[in-house]
N, C-alpha and C. Protein backbone atom coordinates (compact mmCIF):
# COMPACT_ATOMS: atom_id res chain seq x y z
N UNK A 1 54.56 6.63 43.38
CA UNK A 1 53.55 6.57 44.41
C UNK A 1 53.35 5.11 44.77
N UNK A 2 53.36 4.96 46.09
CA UNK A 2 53.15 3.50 46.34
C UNK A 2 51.80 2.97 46.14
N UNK A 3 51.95 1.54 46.05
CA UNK A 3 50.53 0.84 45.76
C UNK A 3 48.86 1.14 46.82
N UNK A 4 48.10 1.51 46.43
CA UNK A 4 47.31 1.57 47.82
C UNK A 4 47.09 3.14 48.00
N UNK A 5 48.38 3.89 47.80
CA UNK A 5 48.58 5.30 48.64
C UNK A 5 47.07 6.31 48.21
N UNK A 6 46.74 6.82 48.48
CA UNK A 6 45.79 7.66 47.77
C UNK A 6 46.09 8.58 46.86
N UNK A 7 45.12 8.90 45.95
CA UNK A 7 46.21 9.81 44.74
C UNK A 7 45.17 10.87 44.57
N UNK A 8 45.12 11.80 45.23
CA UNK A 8 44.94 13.36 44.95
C UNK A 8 45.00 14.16 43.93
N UNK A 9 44.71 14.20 43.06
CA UNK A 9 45.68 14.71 41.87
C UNK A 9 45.55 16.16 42.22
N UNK A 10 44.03 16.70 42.61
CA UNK A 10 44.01 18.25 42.55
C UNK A 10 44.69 18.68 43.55
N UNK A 11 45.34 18.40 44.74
CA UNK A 11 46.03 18.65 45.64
C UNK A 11 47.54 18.71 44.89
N UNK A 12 48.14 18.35 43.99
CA UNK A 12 49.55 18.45 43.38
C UNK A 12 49.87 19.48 42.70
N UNK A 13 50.42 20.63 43.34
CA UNK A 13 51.00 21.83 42.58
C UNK A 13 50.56 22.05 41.24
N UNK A 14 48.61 22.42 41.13
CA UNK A 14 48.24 22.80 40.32
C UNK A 14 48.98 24.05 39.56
N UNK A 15 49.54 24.39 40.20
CA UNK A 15 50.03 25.58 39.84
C UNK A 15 51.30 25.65 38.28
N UNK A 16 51.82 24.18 38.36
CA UNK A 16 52.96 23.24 37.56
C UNK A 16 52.68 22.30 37.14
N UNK A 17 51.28 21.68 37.29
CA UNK A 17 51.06 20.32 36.78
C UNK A 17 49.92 20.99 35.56
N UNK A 18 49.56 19.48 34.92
CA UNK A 18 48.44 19.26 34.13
C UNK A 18 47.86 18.54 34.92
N UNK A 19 46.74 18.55 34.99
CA UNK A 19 45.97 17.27 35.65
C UNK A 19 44.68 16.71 35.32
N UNK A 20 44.42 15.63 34.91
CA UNK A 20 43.31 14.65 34.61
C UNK A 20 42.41 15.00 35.29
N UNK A 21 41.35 14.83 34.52
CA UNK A 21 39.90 15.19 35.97
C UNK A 21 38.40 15.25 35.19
N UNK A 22 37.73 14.66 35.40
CA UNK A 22 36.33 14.70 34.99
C UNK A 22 36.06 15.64 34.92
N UNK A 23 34.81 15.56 33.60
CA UNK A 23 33.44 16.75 33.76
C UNK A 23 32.31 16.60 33.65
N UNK A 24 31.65 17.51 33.50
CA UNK A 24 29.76 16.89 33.98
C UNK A 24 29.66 17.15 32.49
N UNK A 25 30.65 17.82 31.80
CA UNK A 25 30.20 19.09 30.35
C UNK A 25 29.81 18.06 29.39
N UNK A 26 29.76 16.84 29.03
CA UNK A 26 29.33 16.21 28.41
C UNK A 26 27.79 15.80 28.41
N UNK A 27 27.93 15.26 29.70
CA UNK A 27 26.42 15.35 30.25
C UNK A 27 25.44 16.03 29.96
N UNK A 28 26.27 17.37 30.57
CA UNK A 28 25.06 18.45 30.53
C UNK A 28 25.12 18.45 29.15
N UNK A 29 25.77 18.48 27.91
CA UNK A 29 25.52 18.65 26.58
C UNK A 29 24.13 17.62 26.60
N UNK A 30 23.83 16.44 26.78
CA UNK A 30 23.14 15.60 26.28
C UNK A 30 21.77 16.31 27.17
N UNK A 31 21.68 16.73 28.33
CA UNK A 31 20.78 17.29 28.81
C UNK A 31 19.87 18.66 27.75
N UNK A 32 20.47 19.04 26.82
CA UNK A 32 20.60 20.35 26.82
C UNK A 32 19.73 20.22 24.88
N UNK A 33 21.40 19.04 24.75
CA UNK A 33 20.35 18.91 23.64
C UNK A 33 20.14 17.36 23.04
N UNK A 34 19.09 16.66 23.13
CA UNK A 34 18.47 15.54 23.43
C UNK A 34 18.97 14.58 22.65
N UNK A 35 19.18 14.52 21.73
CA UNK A 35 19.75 13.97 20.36
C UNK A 35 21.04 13.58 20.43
N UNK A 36 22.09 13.86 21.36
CA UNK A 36 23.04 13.92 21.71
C UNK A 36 23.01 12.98 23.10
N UNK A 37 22.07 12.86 23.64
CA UNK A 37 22.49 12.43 25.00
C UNK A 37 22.90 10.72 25.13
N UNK A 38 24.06 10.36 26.02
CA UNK A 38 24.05 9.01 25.54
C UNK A 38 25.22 9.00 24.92
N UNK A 39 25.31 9.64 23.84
CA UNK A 39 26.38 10.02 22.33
C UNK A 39 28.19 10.40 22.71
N UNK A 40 28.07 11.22 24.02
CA UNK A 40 29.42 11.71 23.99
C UNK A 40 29.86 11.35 26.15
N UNK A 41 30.85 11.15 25.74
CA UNK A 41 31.77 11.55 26.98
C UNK A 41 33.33 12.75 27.15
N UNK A 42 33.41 12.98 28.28
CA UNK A 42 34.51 13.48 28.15
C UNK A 42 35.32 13.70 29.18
N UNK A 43 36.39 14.14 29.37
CA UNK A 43 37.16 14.80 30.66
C UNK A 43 37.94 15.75 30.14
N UNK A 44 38.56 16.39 30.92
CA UNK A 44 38.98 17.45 30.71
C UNK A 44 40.36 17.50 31.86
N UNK A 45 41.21 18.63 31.69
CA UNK A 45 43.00 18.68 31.71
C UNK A 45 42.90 19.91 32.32
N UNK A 46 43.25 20.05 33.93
CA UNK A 46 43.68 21.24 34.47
C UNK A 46 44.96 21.46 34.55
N UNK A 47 44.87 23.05 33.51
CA UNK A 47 46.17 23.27 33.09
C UNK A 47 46.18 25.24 34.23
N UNK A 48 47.27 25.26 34.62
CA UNK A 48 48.19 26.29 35.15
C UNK A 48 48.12 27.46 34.25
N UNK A 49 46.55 27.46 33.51
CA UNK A 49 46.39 29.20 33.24
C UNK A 49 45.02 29.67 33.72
N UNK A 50 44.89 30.99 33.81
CA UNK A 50 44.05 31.99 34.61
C UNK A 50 42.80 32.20 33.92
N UNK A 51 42.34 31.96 32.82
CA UNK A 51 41.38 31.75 32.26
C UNK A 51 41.27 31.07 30.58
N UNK A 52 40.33 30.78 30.26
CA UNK A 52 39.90 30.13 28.78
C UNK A 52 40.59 28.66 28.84
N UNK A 53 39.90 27.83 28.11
CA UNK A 53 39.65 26.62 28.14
C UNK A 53 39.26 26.37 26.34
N UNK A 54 39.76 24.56 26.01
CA UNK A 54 39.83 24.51 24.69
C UNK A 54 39.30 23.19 24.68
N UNK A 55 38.36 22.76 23.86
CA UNK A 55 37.11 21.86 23.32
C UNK A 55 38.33 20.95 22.14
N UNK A 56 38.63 19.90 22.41
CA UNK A 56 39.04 19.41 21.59
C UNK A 56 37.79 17.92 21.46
N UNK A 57 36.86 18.25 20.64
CA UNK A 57 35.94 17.16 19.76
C UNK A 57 36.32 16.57 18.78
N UNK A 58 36.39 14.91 18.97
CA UNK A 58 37.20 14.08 18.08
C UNK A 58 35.73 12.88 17.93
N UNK A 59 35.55 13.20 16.52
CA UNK A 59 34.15 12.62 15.96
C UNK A 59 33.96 11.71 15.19
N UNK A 60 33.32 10.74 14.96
CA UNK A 60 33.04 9.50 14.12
C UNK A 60 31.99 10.52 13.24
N UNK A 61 32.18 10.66 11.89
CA UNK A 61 30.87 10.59 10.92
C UNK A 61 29.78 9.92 10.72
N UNK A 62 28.81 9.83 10.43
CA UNK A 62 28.14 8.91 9.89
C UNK A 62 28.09 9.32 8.26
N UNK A 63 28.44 10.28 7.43
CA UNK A 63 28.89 10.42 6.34
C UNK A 63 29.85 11.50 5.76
N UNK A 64 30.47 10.71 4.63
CA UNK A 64 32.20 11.06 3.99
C UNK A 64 31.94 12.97 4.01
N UNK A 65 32.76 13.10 4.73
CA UNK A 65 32.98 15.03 4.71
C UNK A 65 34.44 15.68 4.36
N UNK A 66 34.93 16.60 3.75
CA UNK A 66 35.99 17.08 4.07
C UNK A 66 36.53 17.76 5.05
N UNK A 67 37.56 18.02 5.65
CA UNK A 67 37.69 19.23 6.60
C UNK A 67 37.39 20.44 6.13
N UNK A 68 37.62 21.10 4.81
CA UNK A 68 37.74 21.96 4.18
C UNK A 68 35.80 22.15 4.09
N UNK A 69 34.56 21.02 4.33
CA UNK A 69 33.19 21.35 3.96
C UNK A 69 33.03 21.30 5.32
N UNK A 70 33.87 20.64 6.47
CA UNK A 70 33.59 21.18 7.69
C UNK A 70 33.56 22.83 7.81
N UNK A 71 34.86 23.20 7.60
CA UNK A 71 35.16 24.75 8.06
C UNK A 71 33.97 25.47 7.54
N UNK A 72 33.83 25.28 6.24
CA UNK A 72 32.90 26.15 5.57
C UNK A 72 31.69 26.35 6.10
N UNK A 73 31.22 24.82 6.69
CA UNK A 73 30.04 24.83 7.56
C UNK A 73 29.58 25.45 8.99
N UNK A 74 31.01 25.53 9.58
CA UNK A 74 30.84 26.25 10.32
C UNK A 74 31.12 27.72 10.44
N UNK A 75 31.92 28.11 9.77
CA UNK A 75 31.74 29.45 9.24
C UNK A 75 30.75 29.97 8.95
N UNK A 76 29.72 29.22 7.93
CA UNK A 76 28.91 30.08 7.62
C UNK A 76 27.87 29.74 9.14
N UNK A 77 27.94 28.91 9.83
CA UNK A 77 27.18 28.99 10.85
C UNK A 77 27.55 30.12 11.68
N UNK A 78 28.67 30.31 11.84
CA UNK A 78 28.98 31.47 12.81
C UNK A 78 28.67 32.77 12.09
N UNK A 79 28.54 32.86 10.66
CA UNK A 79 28.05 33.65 10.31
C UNK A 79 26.40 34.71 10.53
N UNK A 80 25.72 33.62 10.32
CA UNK A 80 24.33 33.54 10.54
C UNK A 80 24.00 34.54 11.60
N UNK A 81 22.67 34.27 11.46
CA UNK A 81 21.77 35.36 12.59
C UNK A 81 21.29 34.56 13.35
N UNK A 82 21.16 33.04 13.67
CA UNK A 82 21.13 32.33 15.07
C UNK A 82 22.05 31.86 15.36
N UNK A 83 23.45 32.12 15.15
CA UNK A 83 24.54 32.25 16.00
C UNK A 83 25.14 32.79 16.11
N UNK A 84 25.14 34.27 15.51
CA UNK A 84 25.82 35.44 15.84
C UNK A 84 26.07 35.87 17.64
N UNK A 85 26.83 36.08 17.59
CA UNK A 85 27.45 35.95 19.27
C UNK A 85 27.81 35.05 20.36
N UNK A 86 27.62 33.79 19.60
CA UNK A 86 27.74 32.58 19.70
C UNK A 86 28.91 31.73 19.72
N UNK A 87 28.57 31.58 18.48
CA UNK A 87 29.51 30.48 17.51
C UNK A 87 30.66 32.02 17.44
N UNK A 88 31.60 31.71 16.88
CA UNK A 88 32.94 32.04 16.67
C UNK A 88 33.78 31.54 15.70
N UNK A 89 34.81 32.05 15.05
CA UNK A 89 35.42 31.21 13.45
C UNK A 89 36.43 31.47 13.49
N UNK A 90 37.78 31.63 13.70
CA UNK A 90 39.06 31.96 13.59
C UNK A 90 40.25 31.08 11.92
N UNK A 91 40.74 31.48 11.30
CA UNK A 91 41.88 31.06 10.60
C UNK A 91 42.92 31.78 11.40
N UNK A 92 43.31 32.42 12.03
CA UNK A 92 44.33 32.84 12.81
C UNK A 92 44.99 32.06 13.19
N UNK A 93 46.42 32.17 13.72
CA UNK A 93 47.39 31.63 14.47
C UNK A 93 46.92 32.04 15.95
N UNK A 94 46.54 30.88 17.14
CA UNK A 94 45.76 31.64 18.29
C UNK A 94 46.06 30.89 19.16
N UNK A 95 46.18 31.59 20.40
CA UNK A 95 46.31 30.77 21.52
C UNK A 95 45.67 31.65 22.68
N UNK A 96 45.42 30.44 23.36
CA UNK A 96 44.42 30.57 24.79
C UNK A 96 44.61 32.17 25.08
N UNK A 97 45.54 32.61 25.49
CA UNK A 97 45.19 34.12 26.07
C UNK A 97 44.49 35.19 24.42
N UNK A 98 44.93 34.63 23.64
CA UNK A 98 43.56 35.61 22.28
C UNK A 98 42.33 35.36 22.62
N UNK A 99 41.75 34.45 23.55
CA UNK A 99 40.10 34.04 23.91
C UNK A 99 39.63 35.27 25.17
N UNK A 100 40.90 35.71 25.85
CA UNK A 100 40.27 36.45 27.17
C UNK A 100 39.07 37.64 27.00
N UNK A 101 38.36 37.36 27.53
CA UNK A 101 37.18 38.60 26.96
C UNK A 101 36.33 38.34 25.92
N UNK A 102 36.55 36.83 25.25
CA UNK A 102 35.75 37.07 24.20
C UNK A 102 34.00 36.45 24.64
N UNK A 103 32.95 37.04 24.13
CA UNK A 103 32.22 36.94 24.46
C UNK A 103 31.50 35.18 23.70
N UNK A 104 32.09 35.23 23.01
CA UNK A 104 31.39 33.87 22.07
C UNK A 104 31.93 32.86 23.00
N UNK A 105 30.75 31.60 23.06
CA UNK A 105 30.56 30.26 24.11
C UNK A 105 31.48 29.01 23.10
N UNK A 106 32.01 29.78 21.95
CA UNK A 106 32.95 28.54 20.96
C UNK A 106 33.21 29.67 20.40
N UNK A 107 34.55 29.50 20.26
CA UNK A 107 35.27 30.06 18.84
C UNK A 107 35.98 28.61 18.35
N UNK A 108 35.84 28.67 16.67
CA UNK A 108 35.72 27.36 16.29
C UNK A 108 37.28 27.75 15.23
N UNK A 109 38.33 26.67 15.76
CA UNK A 109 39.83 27.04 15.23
C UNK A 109 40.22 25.97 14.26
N UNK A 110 39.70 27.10 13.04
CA UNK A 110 40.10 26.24 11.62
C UNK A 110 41.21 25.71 11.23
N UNK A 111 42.71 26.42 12.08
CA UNK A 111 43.94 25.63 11.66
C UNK A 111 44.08 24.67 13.03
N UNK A 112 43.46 24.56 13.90
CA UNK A 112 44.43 23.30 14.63
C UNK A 112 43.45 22.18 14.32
N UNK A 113 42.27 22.04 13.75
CA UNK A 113 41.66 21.00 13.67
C UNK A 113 42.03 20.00 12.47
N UNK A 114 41.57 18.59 12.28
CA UNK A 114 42.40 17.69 11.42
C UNK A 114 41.34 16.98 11.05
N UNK A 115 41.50 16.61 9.97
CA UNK A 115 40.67 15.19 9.64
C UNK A 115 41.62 13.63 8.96
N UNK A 116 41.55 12.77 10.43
CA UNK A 116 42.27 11.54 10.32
C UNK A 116 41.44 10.62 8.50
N UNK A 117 40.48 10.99 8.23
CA UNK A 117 39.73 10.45 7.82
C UNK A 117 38.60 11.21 6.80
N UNK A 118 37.86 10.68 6.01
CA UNK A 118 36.56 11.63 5.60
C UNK A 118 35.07 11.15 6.98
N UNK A 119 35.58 10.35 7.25
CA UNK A 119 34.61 10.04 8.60
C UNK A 119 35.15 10.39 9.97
N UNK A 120 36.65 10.68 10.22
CA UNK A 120 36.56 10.66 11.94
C UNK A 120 37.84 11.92 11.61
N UNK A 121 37.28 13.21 12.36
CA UNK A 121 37.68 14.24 12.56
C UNK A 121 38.26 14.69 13.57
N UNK A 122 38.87 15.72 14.08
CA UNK A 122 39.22 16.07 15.50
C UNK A 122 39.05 18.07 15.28
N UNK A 123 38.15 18.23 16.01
CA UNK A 123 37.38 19.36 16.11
C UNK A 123 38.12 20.76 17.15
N UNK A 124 39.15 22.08 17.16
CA UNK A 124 38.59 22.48 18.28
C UNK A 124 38.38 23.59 17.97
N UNK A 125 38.12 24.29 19.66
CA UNK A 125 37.05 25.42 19.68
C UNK A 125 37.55 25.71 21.06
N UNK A 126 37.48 27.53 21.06
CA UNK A 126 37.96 27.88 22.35
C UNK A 126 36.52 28.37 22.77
N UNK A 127 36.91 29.15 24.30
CA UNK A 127 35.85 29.53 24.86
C UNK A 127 36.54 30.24 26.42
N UNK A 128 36.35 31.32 26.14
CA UNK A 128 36.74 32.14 27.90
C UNK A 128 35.59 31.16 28.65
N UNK A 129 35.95 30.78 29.97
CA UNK A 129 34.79 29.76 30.61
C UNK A 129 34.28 30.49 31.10
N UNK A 130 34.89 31.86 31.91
CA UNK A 130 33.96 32.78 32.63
C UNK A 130 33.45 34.06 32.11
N UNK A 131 33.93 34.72 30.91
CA UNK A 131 33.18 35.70 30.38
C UNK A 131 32.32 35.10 29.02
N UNK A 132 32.46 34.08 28.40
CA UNK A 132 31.20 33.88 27.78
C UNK A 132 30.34 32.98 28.87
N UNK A 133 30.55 32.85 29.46
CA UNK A 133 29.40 32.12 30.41
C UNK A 133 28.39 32.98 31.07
N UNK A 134 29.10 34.37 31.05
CA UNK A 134 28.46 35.26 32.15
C UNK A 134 27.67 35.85 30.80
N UNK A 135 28.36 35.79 29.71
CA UNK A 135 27.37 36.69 28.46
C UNK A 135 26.19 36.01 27.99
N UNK A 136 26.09 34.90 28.05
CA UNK A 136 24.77 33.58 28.35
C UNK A 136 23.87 34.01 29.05
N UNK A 137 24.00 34.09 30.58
CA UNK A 137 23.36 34.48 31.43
C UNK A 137 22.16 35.85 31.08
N UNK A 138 23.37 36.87 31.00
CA UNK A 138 22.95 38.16 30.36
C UNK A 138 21.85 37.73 29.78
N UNK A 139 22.28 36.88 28.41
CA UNK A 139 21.36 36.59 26.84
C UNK A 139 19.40 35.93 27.62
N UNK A 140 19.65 35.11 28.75
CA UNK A 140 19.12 34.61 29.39
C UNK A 140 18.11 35.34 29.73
N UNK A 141 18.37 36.38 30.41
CA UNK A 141 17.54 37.34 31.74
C UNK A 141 16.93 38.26 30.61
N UNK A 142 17.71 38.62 29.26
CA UNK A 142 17.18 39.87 28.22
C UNK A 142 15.65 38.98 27.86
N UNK A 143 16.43 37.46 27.60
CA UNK A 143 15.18 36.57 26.68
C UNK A 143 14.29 36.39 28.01
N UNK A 144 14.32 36.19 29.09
CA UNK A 144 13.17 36.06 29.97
C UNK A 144 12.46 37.47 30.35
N UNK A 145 12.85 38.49 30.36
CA UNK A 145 12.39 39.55 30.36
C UNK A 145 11.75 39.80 29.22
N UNK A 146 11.89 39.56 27.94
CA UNK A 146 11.11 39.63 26.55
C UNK A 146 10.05 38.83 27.08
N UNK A 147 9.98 38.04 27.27
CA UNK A 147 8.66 37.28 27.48
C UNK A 147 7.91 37.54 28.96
N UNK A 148 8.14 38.73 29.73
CA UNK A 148 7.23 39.18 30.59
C UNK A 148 6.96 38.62 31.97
């Protein structure tokens, strides 16, 4: 591409490319939950499939953890009764089309994640973008209707 030229990226045969591209999803994390805001950035990779999307979180500690007291931790979080339908836990061998339909806003994937370190980890987690998003909503309108 010549110097100057303009560079489009979403205009380039999304259909065959990967492509670089901002998101607000960080943001809105810090919006959402306060403690966080400030804390993270991110972008995100448009890739040439039809649904689900994958959270790769790559983290500084502030204290020594294993991967192995990660998993556990989140397991038993996905376990629980405030994140049941939620959170999500896989040891499976999995890829993006095993997420279609699933209703959980993270499924949290115990074999592709790593720890460079006992302090700096690399985290991921799938998520259908449009059917757990729409099961949110749902969760939304049940909990505003509970309250009258």
């Amino acid at each position: 591409m010549a110097s100057g030229a303009i560079a489009w990226r979403d205009g380039r045969g999304a259909a065959q490319n990967i492509i670089p591209s901002s998101t607000g999803a960080a943001k809105a994390v810090g919006k959402v939950i306060p403690e966080l805001n400030g804390k993270l950035t991110g972008m995100d990779f448009r890739v040439p499939t039809p649904d689900v999307s994958v959270v790769d979180l790559t983290c500084r500690l502030a204290k020594e953890v294993t991967y192995d007291e990660i998993k556990a931790a989140v397991k038993a979080a996905a376990l629980s009764d405030h994140w049941k339908g939620i959170l999500g836990y896989t040891e499976d061998e999995v890829v993006s089309t095993d997420f279609l339909g699933d209703p959980h806003s993270s499924i949290f994937d115990a074999k592709a994640g790593i720890a460079q370190s006992k302090t700096f980890v690399k985290l991921i987690a799938w998520y259908d973008n449009e059917f757990s998003y729409s099961n949110r909503v749902v969760d939304l309108i049940k909990y505003m209707h509970s309250r009258g």
